[in-house]
Protein backbone atom coordinates (compact mmCIF):
# COMPACT_ATOMS: atom_id res chain seq x y z
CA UNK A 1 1.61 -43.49 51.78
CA UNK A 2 1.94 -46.49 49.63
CA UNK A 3 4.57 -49.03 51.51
CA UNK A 4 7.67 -49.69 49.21
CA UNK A 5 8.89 -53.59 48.42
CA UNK A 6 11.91 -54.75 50.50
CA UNK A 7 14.98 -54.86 48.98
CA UNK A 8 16.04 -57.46 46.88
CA UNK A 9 17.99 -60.64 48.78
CA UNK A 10 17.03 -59.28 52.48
CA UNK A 11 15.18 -60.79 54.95
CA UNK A 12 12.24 -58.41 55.94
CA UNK A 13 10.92 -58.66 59.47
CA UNK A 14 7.91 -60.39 58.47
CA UNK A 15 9.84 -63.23 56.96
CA UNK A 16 11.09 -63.96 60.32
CA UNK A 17 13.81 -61.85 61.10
CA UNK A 18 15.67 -58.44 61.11
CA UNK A 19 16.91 -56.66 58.04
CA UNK A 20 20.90 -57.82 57.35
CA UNK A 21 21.24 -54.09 57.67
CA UNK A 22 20.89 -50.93 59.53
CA UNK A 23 20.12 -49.68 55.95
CA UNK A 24 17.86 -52.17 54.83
CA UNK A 25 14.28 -51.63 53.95
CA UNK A 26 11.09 -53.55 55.33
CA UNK A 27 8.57 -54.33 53.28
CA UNK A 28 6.70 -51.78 55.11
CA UNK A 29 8.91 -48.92 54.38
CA UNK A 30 6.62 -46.07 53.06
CA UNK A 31 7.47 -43.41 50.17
CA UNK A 32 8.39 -40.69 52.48
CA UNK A 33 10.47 -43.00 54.64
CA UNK A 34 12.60 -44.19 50.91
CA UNK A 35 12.99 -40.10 50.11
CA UNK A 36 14.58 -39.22 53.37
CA UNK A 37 17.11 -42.66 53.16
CA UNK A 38 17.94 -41.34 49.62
CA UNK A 39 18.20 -37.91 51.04
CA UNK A 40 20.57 -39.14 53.38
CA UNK A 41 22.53 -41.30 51.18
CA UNK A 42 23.11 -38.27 48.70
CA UNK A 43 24.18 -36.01 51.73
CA UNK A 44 26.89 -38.76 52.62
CA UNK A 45 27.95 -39.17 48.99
CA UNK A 46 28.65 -35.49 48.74
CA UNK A 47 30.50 -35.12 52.13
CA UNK A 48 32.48 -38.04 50.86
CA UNK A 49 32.92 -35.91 47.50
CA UNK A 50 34.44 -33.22 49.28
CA UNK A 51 36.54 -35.46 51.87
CA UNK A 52 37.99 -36.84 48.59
CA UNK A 53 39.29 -33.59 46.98
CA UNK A 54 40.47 -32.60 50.42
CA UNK A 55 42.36 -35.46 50.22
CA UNK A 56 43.42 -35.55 47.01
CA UNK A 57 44.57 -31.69 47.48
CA UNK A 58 46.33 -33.27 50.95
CA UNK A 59 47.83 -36.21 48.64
CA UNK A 60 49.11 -33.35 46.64
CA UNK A 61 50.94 -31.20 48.67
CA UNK A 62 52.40 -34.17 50.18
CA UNK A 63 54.19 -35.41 46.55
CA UNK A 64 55.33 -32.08 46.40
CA UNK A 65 57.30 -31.79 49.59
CA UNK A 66 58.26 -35.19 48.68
CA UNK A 67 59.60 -33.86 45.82
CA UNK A 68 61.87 -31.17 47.27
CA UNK A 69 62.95 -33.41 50.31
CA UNK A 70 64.34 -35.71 47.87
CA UNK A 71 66.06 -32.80 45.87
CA UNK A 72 67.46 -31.50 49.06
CA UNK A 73 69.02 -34.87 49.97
CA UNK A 74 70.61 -35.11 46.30
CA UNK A 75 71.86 -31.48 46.84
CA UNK A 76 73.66 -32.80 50.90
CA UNK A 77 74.86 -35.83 49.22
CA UNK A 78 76.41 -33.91 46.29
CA UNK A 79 77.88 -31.70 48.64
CA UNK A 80 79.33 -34.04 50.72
CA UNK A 81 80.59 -36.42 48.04
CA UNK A 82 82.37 -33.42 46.91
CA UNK A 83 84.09 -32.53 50.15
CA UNK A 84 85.31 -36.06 50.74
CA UNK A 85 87.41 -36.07 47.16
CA UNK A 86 88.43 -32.66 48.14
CA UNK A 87 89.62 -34.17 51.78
CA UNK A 88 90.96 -36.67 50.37
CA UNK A 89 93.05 -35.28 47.63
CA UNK A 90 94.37 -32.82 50.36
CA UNK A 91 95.42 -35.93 52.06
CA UNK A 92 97.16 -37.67 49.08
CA UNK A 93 94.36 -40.63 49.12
């Protein structure tokens, strides 16, 4: 397999030290070896994919009962605005 060049901006190990990171690429870094990174990288990007619509879905359903708490607490309020005029015009006030 035909080594691949190292990434622009990194160190390799053969300039004198270790990639900056775990997902760096040496200059030795062969074809098969950049198909399974890229591989990888598409697996995570998809799992992300889906752990964002989950979210979003989550995000959701949370604004919704959001929603309804806040129309219940209008509803309690209007309620019990109500019952203290009626207490108090039972009490002359």
């Amino acid at each position: 397999p035909v080594p691949a060049v190292a990434a622009a901006g990194e160190e390799s190990p053969a300039e004198g030290g270790p990639p900056d990171h775990s997902y760096s690429l040496s200059s030795g870094t062969t074809s098969e070896e950049l198909l399974r990174k890229l591989n990888e990288q598409r697996d995570i990007i998809a799992l992300l994919e889906v752990k964002m619509k989950e979210m979003k879905g989550s995000i959701r359903r949370l604004r919704l009962a959001e929603a309804q708490l806040r129309e219940e607490i209008r509803e309690k309020d209007r309620l019990l605005h109500a019952a203290s005029i009626g207490t108090r015009k039972r009490h002359g006030l």
